[in-house]
PDB file of N, CA and C in Angstrom:
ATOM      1  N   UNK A   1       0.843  -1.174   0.000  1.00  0.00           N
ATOM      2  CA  UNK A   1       0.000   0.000   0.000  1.00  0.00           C
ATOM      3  C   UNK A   1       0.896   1.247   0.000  1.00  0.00           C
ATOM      4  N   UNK A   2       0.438   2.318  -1.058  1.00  0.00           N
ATOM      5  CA  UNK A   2       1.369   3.551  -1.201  1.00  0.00           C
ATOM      6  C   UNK A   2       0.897   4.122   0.283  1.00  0.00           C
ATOM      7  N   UNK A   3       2.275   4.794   0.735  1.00  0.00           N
ATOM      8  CA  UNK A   3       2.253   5.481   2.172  1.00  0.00           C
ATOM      9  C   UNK A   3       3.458   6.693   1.819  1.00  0.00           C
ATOM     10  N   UNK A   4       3.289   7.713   2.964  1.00  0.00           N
ATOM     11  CA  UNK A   4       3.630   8.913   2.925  1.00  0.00           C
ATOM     12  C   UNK A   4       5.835   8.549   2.429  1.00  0.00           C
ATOM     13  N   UNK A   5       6.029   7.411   3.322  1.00  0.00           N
ATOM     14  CA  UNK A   5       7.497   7.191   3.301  1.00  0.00           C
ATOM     15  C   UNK A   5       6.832   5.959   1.686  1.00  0.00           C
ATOM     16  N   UNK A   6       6.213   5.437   1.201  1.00  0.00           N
ATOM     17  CA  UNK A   6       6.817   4.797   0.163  1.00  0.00           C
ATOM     18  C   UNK A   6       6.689   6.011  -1.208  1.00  0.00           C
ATOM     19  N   UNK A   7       5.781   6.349  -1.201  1.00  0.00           N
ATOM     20  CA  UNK A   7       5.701   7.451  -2.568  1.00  0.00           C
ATOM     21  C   UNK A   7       7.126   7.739  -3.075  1.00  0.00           C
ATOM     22  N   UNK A   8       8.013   8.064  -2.334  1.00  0.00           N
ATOM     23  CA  UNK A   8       9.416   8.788  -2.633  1.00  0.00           C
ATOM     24  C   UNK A   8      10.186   8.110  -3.536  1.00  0.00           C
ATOM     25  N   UNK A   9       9.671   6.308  -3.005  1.00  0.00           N
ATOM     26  CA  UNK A   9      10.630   5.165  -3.670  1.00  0.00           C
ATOM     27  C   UNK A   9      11.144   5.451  -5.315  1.00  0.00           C
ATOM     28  N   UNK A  10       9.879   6.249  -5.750  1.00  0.00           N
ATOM     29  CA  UNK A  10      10.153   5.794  -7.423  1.00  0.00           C
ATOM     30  C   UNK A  10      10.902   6.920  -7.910  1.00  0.00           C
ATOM     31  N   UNK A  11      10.613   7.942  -7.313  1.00  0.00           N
ATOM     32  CA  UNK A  11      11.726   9.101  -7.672  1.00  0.00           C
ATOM     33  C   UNK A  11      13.311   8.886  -7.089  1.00  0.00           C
ATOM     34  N   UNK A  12      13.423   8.140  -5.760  1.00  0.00           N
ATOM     35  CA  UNK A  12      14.552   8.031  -5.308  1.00  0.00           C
ATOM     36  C   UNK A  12      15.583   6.724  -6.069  1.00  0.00           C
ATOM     37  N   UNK A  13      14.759   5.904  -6.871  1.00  0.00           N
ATOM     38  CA  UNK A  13      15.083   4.661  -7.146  1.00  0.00           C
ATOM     39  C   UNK A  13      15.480   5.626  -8.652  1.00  0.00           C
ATOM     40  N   UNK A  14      15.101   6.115  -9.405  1.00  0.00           N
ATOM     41  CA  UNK A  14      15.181   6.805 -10.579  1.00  0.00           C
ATOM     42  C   UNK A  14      16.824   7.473 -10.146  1.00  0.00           C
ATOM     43  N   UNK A  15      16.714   8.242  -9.112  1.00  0.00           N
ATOM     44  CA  UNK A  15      17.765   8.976  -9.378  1.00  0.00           C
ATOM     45  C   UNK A  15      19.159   8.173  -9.231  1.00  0.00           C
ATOM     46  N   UNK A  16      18.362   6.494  -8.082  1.00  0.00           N
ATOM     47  CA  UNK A  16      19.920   6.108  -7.991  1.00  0.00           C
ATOM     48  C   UNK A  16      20.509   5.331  -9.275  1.00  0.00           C
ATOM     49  N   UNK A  17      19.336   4.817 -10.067  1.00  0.00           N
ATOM     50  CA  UNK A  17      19.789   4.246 -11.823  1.00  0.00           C
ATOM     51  C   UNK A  17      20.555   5.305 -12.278  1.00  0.00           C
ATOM     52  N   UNK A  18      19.596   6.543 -12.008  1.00  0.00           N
ATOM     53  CA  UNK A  18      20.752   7.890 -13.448  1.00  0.00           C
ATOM     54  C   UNK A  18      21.802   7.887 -12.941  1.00  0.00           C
ATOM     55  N   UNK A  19      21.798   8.416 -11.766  1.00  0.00           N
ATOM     56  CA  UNK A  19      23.143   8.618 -10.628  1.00  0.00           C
ATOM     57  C   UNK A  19      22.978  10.689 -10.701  1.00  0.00           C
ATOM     58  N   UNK A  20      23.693  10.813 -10.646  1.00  0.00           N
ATOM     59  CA  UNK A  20      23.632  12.537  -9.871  1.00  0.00           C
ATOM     60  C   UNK A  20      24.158  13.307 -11.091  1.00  0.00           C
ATOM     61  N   UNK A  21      24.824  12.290 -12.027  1.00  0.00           N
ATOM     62  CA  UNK A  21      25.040  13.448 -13.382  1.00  0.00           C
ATOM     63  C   UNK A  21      23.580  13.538 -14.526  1.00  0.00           C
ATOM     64  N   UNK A  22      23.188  12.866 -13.845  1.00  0.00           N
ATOM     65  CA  UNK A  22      21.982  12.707 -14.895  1.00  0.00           C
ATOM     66  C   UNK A  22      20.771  13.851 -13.896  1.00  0.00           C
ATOM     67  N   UNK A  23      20.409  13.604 -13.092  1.00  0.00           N
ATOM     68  CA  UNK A  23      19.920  13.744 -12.049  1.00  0.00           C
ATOM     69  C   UNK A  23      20.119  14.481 -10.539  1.00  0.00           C
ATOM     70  N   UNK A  24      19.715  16.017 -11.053  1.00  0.00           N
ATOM     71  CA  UNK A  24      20.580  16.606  -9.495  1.00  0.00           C
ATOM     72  C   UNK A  24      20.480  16.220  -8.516  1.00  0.00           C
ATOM     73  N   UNK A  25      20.707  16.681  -7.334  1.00  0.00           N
ATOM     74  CA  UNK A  25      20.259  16.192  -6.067  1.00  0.00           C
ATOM     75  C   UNK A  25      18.850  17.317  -5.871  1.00  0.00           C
ATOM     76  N   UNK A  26      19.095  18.811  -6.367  1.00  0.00           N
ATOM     77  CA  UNK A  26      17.949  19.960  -6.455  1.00  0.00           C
ATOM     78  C   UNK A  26      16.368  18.651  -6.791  1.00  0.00           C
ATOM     79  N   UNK A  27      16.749  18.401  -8.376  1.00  0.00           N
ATOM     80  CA  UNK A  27      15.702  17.676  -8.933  1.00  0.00           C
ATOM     81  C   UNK A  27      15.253  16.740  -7.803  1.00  0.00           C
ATOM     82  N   UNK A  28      16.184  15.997  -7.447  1.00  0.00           N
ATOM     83  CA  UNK A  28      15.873  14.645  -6.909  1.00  0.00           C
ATOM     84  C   UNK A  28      14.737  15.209  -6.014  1.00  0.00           C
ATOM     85  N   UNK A  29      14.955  15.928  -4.958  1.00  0.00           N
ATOM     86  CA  UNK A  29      14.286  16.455  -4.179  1.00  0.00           C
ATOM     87  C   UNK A  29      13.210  17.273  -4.471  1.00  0.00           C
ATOM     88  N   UNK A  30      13.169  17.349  -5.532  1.00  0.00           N
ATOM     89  CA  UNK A  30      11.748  18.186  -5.969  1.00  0.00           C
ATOM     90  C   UNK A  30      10.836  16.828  -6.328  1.00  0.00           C
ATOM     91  N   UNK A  31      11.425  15.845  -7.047  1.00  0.00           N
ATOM     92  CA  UNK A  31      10.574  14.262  -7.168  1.00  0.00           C
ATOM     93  C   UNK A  31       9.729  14.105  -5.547  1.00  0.00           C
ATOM     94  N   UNK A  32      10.986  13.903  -5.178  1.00  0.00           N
ATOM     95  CA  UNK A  32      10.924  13.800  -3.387  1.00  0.00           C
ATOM     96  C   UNK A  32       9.494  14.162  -2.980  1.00  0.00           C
ATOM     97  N   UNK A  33       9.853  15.360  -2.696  1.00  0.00           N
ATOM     98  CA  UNK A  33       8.332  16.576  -2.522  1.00  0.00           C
ATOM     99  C   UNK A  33       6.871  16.380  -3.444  1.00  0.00           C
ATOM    100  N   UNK A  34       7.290  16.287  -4.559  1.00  0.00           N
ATOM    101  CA  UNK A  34       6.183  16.276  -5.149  1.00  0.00           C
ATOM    102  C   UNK A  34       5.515  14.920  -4.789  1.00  0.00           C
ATOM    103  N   UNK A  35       6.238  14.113  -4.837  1.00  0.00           N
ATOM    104  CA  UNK A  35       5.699  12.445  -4.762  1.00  0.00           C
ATOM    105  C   UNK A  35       4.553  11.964  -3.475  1.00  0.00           C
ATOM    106  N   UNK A  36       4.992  12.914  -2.565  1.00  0.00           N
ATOM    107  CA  UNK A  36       4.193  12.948  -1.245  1.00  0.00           C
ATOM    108  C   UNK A  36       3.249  13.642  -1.225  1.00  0.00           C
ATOM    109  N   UNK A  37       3.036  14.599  -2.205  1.00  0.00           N
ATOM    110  CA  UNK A  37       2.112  16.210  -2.015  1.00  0.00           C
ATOM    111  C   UNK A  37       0.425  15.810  -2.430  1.00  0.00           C
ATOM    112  N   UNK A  38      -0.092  14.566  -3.369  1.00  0.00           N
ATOM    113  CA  UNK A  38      -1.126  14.021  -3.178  1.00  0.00           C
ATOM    114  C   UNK A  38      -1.664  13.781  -1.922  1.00  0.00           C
ATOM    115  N   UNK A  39      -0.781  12.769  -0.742  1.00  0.00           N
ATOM    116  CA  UNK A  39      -1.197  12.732   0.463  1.00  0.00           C
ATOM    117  C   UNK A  39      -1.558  13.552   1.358  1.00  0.00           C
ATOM    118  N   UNK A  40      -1.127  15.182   1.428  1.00  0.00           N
ATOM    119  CA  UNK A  40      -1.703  16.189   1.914  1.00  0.00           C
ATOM    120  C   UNK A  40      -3.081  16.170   2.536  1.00  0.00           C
ATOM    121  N   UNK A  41      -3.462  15.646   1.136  1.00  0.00           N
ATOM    122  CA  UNK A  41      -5.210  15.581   1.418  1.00  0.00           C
ATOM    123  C   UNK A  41      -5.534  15.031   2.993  1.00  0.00           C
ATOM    124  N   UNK A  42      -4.478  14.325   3.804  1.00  0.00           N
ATOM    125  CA  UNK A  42      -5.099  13.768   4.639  1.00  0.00           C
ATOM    126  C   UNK A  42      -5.851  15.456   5.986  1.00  0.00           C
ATOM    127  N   UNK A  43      -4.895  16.095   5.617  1.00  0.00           N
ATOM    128  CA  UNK A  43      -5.453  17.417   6.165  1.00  0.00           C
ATOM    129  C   UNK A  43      -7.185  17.676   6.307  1.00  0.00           C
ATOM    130  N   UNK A  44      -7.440  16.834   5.749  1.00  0.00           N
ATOM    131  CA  UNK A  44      -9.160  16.852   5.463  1.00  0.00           C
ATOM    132  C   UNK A  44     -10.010  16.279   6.764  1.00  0.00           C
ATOM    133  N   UNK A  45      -8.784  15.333   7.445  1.00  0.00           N
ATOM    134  CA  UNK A  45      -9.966  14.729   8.269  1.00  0.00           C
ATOM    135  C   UNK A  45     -10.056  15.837   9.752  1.00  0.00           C
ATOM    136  N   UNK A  46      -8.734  16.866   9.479  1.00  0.00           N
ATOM    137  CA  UNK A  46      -8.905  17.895  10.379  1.00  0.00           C
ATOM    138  C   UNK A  46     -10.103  18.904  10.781  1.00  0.00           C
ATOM    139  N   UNK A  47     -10.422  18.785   9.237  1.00  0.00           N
ATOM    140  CA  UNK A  47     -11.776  19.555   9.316  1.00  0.00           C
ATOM    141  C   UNK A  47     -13.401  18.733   8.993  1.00  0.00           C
ATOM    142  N   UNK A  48     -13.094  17.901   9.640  1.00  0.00           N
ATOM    143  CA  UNK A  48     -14.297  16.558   9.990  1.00  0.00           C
ATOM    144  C   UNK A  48     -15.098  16.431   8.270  1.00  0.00           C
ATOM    145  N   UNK A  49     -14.057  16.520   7.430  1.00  0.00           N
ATOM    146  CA  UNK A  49     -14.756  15.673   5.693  1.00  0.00           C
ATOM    147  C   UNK A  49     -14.221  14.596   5.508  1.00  0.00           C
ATOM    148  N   UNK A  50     -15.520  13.886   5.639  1.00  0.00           N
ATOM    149  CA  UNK A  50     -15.354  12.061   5.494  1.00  0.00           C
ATOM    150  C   UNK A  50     -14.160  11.614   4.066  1.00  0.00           C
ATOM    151  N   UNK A  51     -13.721  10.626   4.449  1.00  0.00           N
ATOM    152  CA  UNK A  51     -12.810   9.891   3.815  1.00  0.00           C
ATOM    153  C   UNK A  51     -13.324   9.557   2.467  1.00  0.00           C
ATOM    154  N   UNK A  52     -14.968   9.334   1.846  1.00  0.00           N
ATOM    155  CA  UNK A  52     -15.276   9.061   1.295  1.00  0.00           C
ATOM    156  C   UNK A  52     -15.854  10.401  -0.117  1.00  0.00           C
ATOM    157  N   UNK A  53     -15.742  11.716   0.872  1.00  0.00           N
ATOM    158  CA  UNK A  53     -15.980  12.638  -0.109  1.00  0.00           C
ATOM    159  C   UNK A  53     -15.253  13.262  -1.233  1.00  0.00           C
ATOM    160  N   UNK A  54     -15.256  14.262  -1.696  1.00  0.00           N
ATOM    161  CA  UNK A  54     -14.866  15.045  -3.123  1.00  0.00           C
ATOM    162  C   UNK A  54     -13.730  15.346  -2.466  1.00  0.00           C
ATOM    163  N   UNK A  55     -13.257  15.592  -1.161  1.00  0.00           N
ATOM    164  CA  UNK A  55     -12.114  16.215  -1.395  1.00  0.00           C
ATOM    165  C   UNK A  55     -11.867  15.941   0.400  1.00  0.00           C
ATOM    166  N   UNK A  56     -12.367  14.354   0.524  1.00  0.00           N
ATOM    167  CA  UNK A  56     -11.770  13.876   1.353  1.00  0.00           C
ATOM    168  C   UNK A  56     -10.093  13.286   0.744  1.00  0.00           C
ATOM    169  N   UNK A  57      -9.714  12.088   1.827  1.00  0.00           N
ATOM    170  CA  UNK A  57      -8.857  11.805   1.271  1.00  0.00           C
ATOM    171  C   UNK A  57      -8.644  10.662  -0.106  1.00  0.00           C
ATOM    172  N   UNK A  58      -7.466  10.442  -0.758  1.00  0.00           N
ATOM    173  CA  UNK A  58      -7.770  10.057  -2.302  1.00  0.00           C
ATOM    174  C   UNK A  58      -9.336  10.860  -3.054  1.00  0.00           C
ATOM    175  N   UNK A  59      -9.370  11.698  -2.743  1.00  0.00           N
ATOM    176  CA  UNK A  59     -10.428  12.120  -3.755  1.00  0.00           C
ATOM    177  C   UNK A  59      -9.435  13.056  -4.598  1.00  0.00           C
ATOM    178  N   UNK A  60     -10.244  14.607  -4.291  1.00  0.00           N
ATOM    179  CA  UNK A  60     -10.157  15.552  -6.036  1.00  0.00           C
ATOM    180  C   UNK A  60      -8.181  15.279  -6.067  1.00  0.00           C
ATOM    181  N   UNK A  61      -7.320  15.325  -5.281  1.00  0.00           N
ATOM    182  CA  UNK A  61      -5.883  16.166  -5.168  1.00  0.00           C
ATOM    183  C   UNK A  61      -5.352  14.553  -5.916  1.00  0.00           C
ATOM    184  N   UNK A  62      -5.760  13.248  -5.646  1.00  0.00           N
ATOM    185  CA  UNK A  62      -5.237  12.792  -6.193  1.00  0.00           C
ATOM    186  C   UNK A  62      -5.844  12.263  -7.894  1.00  0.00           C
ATOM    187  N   UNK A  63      -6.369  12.928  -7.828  1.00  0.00           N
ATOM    188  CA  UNK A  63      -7.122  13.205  -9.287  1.00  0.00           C
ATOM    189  C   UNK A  63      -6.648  13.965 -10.193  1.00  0.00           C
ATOM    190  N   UNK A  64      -5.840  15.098 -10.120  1.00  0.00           N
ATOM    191  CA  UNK A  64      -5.499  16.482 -10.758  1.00  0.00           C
ATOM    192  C   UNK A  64      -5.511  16.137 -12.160  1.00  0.00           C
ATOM    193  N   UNK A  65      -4.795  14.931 -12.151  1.00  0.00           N
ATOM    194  CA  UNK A  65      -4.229  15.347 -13.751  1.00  0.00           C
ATOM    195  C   UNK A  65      -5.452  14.262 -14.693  1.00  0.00           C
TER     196      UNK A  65
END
């Protein structure tokens, strides 16, 4: 199951194939960041919107594209 520490895997696994000339460490870390930034959504249950709504969690943010 994707989790906040696995998301990173595929950007971090990418950069260690290219290696750092291919692949900055700047970039790497922007993979990094971004890879986690769907999960945000969990911020939702702060403000009591069910898990199951539009913009609970996995809803609209991991939808974007």
């Amino acid at each position: 199951m994707p989790t906040l520490l696995t998301h990173p895997a595929v950007p971090l696994a990418i950069g260690l194939a290219l290696g750092t000339r291919t692949i900055s460490r700047r970039l790497l870390l922007a993979g990094v960041a971004l890879s986690v930034l769907p999960d945000l959504d969990v911020i939702a249950f702060q403000f009591a919107i069910p898990y199951e709504a539009g913009l609970g969690h996995r809803g609209f943010s991991h939808s974007l594209i």
